[in-house]
Protein backbone atom coordinates (compact mmCIF):
# COMPACT_ATOMS: atom_id res chain seq x y z
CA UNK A 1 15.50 19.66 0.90
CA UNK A 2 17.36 19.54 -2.30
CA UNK A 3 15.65 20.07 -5.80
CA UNK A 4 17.15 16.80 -7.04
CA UNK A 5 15.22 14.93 -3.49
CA UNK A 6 12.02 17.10 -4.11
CA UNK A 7 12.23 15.56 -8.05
CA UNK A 8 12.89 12.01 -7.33
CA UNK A 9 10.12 11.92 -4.39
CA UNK A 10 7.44 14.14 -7.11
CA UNK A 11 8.22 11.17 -9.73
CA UNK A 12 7.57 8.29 -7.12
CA UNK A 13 4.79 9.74 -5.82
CA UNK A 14 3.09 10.73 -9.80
CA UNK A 15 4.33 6.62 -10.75
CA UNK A 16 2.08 5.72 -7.20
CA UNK A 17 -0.51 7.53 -8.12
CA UNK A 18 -0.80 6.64 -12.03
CA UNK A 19 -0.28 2.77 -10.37
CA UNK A 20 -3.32 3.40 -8.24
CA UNK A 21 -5.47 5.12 -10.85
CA UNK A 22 -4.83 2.38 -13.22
CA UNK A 23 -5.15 -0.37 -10.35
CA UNK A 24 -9.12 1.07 -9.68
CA UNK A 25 -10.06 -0.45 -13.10
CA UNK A 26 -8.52 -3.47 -12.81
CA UNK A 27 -12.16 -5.59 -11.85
CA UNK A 28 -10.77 -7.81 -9.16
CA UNK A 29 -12.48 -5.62 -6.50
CA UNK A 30 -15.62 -6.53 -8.45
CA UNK A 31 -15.31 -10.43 -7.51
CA UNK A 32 -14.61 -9.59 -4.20
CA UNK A 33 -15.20 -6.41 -2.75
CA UNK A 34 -11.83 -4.56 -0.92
CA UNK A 35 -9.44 -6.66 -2.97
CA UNK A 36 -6.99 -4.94 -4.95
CA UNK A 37 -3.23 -5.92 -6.25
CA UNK A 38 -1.61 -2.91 -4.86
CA UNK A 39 0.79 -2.05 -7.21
CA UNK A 40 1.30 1.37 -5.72
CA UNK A 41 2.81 -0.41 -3.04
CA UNK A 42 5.99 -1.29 -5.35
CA UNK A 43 6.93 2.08 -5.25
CA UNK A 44 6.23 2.36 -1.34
CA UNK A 45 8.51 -1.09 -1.08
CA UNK A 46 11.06 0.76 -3.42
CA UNK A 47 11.12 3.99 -1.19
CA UNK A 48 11.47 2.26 2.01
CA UNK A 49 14.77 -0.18 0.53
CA UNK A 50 16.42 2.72 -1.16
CA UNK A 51 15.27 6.16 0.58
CA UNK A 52 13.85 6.36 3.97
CA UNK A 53 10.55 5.61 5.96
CA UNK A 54 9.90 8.81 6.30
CA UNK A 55 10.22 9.13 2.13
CA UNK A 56 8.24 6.45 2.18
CA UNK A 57 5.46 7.69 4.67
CA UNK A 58 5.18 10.59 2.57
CA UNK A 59 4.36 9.37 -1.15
CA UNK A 60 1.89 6.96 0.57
CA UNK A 61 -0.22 9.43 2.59
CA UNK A 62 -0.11 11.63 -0.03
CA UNK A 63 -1.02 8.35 -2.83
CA UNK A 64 -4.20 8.44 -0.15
CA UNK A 65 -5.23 12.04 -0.58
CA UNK A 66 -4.58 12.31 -4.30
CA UNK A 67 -6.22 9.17 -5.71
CA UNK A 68 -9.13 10.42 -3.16
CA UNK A 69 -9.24 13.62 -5.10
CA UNK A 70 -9.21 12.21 -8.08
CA UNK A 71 -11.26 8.94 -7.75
CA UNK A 72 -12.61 7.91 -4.56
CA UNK A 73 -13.70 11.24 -2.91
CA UNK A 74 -11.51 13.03 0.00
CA UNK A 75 -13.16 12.12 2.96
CA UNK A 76 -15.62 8.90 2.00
CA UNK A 77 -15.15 6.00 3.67
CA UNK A 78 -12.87 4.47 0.98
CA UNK A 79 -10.29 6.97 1.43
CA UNK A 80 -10.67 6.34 5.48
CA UNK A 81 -10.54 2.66 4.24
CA UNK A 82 -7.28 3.21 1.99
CA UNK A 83 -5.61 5.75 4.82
CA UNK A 84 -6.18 3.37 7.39
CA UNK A 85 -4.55 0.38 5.34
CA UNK A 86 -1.48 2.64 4.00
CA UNK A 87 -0.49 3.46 7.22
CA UNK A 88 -0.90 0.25 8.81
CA UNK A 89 1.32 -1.63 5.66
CA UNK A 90 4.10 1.38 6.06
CA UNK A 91 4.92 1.26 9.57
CA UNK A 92 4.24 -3.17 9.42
CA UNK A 93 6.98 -3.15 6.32
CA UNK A 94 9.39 -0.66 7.90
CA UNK A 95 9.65 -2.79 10.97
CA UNK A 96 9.80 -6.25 9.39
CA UNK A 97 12.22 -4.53 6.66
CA UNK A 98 13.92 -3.24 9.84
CA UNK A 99 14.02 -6.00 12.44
CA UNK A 100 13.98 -9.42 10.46
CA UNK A 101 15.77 -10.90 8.16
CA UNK A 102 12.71 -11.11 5.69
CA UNK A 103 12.92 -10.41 2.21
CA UNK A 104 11.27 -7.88 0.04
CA UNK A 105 8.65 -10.80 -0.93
CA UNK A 106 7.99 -11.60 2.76
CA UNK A 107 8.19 -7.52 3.63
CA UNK A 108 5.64 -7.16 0.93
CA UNK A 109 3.05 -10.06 2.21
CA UNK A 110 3.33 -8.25 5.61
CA UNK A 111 2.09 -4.94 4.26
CA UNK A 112 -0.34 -6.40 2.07
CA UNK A 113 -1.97 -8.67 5.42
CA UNK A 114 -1.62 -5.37 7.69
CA UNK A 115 -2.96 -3.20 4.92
CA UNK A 116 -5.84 -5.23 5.39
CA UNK A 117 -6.14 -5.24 9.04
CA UNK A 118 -6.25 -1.24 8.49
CA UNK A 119 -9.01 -1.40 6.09
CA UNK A 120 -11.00 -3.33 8.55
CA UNK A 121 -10.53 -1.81 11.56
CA UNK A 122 -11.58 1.07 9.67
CA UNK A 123 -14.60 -0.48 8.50
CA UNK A 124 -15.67 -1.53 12.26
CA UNK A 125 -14.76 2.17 13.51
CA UNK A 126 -16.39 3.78 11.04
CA UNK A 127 -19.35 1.09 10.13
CA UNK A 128 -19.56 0.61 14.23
CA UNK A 129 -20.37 -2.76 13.41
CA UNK A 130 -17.64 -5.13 14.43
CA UNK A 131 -18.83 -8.22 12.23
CA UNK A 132 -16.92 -6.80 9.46
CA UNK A 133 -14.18 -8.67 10.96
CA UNK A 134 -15.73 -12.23 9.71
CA UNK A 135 -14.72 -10.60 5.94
CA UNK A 136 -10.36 -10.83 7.41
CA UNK A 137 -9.76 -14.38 6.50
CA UNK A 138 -10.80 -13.48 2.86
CA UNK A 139 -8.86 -10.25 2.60
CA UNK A 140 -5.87 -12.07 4.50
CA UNK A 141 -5.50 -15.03 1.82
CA UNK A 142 -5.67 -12.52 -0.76
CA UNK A 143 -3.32 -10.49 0.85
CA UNK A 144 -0.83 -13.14 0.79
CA UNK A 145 -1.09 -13.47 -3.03
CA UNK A 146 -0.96 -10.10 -4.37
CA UNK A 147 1.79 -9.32 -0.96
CA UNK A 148 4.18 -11.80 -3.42
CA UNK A 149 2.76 -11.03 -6.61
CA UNK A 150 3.61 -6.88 -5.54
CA UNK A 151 6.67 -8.25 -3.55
CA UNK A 152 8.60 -10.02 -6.78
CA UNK A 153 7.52 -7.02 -8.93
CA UNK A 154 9.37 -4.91 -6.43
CA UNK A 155 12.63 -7.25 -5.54
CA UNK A 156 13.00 -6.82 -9.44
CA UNK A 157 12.86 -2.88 -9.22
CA UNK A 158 15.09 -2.61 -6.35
CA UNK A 159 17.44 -4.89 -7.44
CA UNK A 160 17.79 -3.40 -11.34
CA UNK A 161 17.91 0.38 -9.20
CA UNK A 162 20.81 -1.34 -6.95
CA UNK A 163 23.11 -2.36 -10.40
């Protein structure tokens, strides 16, 4: 790997994590618990358009373990929570971005509903209580808000990269 690839993925993932870390004090998660804009995910989006899914993959598992160092704790159930949901999103944008003719808004509302589904499959595995699952239709509405709320932001970044 190149020093000029090692640099540009180090940037995206610091501009992730300083998203994230910013994101945590944002009180919406205080109205509802588990909700959260996801404005880490812009960078994710921007990886995946104009790098690879692998690129991708790798600033958000690595968003995961660094925010859970800094903030959540490595290992508590929010960073199980947040793993679960990255990696859910990642793979659910790759193949929409992949094998539709979506756009970044409607790639972005897919990883924001399957970032979701992570988070609470994650809470029945780990919770081993499966009526978590009554709490989906509130984290799936919200999903679809911040997914185009995150998913505009994004279009705009990729697009201004692209010119």
């Amino acid at each position: 790997m190149d020093t000029k690839r090692i640099a540009k993925l180090s940037m995206l993932l610091s501009i992730s994590v300083v998203l994230g870390l910013i994101e945590s004090f944002i009180p919406i998660s205080g109205v509802i618990p588990g909700i959260k804009l996801g404005l880490a995910n812009i960078v994710i989006i921007f990886a995946i358009y104009e790098l690879s899914f692998k690129d991708a993959l790798y600033i958000s598992i690595l968003r995961v373990i660094l925010i859970g160092i800094l903030r959540t704790g490595l290992f508590s159930i929010s960073f199980f929570f947040s793993l679960f949901g990255a990696i859910f999103s990642i793979i659910a944008m790759y193949l929409s971005k992949k094998y539709t003719s979506m756009s970044i808004v409607g790639v972005s509302v897919v990883g924001a509903i399957f970032h979701s589904i992570g988070q609470i499959m994650a809470a029945c595995i780990f919770l081993s209580n499966i009526n978590v699952m009554y709490y989906l239709p509130i984290l799936l509405i919200s999903s679809i808000i911040t997914g185009i709320i995150v998913g505009i932001i994004s279009n705009k970044v990729v697009k201004y990269y692209s010119s």
